[in-house]
Structures are given as C-alpha cells and as structure tokens.
C-alpha atoms as a PDB file:
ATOM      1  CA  UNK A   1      13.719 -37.271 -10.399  1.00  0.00           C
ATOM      2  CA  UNK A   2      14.406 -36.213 -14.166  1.00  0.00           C
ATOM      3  CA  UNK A   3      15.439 -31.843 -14.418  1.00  0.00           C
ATOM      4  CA  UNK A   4      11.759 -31.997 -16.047  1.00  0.00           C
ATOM      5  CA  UNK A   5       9.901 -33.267 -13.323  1.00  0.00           C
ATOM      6  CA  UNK A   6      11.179 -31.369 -10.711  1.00  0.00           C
ATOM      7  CA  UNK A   7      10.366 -28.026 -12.186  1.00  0.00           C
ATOM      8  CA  UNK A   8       7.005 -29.498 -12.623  1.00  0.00           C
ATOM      9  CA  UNK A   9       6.970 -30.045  -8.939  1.00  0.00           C
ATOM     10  CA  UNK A  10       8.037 -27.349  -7.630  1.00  0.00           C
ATOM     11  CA  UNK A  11       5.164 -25.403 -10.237  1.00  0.00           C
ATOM     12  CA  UNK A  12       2.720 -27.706  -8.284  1.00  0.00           C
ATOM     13  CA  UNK A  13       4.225 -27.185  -4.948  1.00  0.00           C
ATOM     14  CA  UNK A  14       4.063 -23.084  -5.071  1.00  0.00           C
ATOM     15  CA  UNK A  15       0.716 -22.864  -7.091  1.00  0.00           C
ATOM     16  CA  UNK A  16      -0.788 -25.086  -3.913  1.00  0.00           C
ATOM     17  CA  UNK A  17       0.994 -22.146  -1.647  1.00  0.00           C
ATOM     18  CA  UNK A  18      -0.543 -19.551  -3.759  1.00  0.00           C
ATOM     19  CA  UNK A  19      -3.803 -20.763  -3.482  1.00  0.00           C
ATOM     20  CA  UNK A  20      -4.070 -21.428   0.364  1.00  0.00           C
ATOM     21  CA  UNK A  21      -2.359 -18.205   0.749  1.00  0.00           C
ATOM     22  CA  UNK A  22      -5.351 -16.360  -1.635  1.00  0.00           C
ATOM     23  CA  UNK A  23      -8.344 -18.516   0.009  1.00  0.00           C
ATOM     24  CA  UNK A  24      -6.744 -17.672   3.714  1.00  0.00           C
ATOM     25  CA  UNK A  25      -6.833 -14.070   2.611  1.00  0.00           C
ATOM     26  CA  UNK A  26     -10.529 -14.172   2.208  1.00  0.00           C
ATOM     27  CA  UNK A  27     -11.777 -15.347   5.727  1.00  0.00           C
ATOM     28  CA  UNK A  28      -9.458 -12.903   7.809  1.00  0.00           C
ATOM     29  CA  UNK A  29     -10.948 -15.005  10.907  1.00  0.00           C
ATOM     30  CA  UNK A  30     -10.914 -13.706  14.056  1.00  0.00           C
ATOM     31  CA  UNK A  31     -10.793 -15.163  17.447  1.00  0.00           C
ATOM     32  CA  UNK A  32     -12.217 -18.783  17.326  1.00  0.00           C
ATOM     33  CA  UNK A  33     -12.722 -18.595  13.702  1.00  0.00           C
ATOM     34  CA  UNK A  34     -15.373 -15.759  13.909  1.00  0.00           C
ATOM     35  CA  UNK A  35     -15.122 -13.205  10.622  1.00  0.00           C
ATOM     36  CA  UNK A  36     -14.008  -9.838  11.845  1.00  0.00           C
ATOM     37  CA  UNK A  37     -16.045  -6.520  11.910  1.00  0.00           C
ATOM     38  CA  UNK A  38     -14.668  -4.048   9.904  1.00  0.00           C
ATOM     39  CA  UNK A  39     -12.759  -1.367  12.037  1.00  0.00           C
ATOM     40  CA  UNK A  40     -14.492   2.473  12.028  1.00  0.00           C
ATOM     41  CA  UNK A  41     -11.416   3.435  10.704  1.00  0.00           C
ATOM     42  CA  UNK A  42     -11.937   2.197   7.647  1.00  0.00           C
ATOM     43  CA  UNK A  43     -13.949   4.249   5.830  1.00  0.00           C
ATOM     44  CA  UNK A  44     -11.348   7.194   6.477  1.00  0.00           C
ATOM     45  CA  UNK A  45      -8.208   4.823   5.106  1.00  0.00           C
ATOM     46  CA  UNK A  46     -10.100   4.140   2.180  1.00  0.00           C
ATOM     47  CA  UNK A  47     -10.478   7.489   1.517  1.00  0.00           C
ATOM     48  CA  UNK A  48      -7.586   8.606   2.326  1.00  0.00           C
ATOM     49  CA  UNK A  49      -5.909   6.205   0.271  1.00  0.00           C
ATOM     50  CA  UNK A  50      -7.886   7.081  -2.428  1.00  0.00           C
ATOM     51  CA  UNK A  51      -7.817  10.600  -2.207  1.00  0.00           C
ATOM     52  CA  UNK A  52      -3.785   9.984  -2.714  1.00  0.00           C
ATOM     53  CA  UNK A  53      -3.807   7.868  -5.515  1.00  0.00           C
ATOM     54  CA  UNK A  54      -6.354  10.196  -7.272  1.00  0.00           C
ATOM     55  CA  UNK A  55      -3.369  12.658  -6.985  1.00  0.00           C
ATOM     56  CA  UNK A  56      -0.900  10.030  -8.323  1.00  0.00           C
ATOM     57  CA  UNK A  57      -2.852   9.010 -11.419  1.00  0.00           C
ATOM     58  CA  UNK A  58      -3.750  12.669 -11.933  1.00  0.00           C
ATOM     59  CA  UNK A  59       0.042  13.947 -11.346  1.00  0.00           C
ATOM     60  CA  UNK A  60      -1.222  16.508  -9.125  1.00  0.00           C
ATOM     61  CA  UNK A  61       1.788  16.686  -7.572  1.00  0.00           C
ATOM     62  CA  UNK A  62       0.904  19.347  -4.709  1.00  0.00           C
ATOM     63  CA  UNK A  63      -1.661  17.116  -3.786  1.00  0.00           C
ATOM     64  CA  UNK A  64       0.028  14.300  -3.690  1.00  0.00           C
ATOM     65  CA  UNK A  65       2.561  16.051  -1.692  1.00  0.00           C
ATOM     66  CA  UNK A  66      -0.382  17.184   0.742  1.00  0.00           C
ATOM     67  CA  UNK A  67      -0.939  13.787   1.067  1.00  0.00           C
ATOM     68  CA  UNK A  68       2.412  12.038   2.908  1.00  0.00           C
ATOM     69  CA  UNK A  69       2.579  12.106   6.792  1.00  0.00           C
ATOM     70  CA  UNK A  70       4.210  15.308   8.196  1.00  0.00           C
ATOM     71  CA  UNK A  71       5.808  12.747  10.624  1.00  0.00           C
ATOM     72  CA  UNK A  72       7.155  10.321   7.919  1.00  0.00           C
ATOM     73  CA  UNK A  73      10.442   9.279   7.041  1.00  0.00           C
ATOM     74  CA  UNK A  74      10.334  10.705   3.753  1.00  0.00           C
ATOM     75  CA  UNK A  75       8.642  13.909   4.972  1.00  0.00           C
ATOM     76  CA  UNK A  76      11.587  14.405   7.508  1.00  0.00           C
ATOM     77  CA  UNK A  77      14.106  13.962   4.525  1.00  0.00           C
ATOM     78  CA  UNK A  78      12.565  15.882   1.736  1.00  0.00           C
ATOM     79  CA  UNK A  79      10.779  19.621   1.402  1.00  0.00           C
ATOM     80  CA  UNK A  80       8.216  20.242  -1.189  1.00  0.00           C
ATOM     81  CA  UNK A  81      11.162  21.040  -3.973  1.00  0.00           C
ATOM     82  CA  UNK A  82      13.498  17.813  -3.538  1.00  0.00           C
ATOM     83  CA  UNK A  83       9.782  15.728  -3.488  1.00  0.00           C
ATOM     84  CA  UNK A  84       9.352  17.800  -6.521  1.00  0.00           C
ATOM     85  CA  UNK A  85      12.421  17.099  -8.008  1.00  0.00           C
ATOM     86  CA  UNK A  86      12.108  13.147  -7.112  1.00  0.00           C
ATOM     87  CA  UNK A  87       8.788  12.831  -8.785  1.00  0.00           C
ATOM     88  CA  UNK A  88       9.586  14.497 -11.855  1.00  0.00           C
ATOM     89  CA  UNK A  89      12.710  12.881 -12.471  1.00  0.00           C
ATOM     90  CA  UNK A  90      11.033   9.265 -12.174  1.00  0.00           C
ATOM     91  CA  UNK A  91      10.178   7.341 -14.758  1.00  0.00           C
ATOM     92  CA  UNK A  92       6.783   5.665 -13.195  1.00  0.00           C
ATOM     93  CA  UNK A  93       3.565   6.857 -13.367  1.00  0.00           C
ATOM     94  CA  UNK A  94       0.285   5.027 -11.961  1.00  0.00           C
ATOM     95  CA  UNK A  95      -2.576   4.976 -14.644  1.00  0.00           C
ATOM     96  CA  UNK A  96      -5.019   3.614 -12.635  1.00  0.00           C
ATOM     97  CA  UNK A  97      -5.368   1.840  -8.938  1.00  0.00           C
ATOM     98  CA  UNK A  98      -7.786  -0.955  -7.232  1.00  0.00           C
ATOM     99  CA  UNK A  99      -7.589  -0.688  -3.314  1.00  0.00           C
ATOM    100  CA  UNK A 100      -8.001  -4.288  -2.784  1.00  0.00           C
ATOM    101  CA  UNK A 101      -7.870  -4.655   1.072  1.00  0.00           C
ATOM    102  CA  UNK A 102      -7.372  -2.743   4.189  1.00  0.00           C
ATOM    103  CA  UNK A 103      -5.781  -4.135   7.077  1.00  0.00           C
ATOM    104  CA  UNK A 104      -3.949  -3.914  10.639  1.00  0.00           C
ATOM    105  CA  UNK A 105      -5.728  -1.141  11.561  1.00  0.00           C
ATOM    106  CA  UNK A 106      -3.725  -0.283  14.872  1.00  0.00           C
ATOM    107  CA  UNK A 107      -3.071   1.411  17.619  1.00  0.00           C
ATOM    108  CA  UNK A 108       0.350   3.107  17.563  1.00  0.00           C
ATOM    109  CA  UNK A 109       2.411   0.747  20.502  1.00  0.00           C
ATOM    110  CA  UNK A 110       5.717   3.127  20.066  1.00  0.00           C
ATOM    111  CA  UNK A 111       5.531   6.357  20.455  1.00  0.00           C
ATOM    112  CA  UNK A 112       8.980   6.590  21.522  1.00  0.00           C
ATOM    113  CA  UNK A 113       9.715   5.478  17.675  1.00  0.00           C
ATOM    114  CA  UNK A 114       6.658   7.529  16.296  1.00  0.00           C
ATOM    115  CA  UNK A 115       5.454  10.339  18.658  1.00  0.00           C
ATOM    116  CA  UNK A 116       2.973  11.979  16.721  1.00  0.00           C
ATOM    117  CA  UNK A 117       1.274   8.485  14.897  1.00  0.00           C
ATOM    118  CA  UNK A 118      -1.822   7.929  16.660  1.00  0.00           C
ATOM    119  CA  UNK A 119      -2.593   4.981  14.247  1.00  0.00           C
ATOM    120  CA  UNK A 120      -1.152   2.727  11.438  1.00  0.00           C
ATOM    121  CA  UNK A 121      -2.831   1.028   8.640  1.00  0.00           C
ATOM    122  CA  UNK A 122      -1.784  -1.435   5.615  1.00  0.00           C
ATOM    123  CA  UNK A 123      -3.698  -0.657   2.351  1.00  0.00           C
ATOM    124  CA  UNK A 124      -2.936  -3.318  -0.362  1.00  0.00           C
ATOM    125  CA  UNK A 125      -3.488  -1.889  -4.049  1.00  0.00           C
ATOM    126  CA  UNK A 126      -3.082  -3.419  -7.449  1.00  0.00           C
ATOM    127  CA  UNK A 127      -1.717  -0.486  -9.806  1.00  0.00           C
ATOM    128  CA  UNK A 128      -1.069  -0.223 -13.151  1.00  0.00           C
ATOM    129  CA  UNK A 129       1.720   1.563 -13.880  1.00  0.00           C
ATOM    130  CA  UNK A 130       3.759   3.051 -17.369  1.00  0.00           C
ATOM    131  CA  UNK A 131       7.310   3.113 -17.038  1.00  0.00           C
ATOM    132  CA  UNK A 132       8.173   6.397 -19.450  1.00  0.00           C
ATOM    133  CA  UNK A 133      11.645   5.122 -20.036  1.00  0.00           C
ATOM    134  CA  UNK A 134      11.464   2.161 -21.495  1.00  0.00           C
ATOM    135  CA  UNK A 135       7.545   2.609 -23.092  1.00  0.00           C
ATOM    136  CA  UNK A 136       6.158  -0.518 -20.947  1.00  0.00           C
ATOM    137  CA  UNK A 137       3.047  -0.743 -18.927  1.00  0.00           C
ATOM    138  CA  UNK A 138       3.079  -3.453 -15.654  1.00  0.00           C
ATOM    139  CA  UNK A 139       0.533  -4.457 -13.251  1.00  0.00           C
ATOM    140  CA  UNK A 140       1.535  -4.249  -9.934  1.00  0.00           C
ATOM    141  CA  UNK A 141       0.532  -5.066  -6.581  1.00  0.00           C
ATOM    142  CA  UNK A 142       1.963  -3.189  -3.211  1.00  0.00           C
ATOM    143  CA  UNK A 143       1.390  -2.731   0.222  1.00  0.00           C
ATOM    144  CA  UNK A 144       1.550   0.815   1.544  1.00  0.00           C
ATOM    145  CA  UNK A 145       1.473   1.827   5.347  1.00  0.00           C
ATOM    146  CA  UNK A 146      -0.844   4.582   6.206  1.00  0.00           C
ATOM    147  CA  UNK A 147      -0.664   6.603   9.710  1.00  0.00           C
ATOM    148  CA  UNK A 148      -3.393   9.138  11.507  1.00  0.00           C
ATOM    149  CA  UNK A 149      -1.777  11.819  12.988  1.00  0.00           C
ATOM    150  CA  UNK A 150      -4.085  14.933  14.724  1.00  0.00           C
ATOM    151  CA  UNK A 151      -7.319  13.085  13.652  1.00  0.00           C
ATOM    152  CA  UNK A 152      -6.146  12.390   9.812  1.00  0.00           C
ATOM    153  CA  UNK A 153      -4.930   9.703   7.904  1.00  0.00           C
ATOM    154  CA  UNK A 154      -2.017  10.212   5.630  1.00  0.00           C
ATOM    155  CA  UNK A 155       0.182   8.096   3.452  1.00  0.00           C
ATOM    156  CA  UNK A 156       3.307   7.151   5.692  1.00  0.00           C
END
C-alpha cells in the first residue's frame, strides 16, 4: 500500500467512524430500541446552562461566578477574587453558544464523593470563542457537567 493510499484510507476509515458516531447520536435508543422521553429535568439544565453562558458571552463575571456549584472542585479551590483574577487574566472569551444536547441526567450514586450533589447532568455546547492574545476566533465544541444541589442546577 503506496504512503498515498494509506492516508486515503485511513480518511475513509475515520470519516465512516464519524458518521456512525453522529447518526448513533441522533436515536439515543432506549431499552429495546424505544426513543427515550426526555427527563423533567431538562427544562431546568437547559436553563441553567443557559443562564451561565449568557453570563460568559456577556462577561458578567458576578454572574457567572453565581453560577458554579458551591460544592465544586473549583468552588472549593477559589473565592470570588482568585475566580476574578483567573477570568480576567485569560485570554478566551465565548461570543456566542448553541446548547446542542443534554444528557445523563442522573441520580447522584456517591455521595460519599459528592455529599451535597443531588444530581449530575452533561450539557454538550458548540461555542465560538476569540482568543484576545493571538486575535483568532475558533469554533468549539465541549462537554460540561452540571450538578443540582438544594433544588438548583449549577455549572459543576
């Protein structure tokens, strides 16, 4: 097989992937095949999730802030000033967001692990963000887990 022909391959070979990973995405099927119903919880990740991007794309930075889990990681390691400080000192900013699926909306199994999380959540978005230092825009697309603690969802 000629240098040529195996890049060409291997193109072919990961497109195919792509594809039957994209057309999987769409049916979500539940047991025996059967389309899922959307969880109740839903609505209130969705909005949640937007109501912290709005902040993002906005660079209200209290709000955004407001909007991490008390019980994160992040929350446990940084006070309002060193978030502060993080967020101004980084070169990314989101210019605009498309939630484009939520999913494994769940019970929290580990409380040992997460003792105030009464549920978790994955939000996928596609973002467009400007990266200030170097002038350049990029579209990107991340997953983000989301967690209800005391009745409200929060980014995690």
């Amino acid at each position: 097989m000629t240098k040529g022909l195996k890049y060409r391959f291997q193109w072919m070979l990961g497109m195919a992937a792509a594809i039957l990973l994209s057309v999987s995405g769409f049916a979500s099927p539940g047991i025996c095949g059967e389309p899922q119903a959307a969880s109740a919880e839903e609505p209130a990740v969705l909005a949640a999730a937007q109501k912290y991007f709005d902040a993002e794309v906005a660079r209200d930075l209290p709000a955004v802030y407001g909007c991490l889990a008390p019980s994160s990681v992040y929350s446990a390691t940084h006070d309002y000033e060193a978030f502060l400080a993080e967020a101004n000192a980084s070169p990314v900013r989101i210019l605009a967001y498309k939630v484009v699926r939520i999913d494994h909306i769940r019970n929290n199994e580990d409380f040992k692990s997460f003792p105030k999380v009464e549920k978790f959540a994955y939000v996928e978005v596609e973002m467009v963000v400007h990266y200030t230092d170097k002038n350049e825009k990029a579209d990107v697309n991340f997953g983000l887990t989301f967690m209800k603690e005391k009745g409200k969802w929060y980014k995690g």
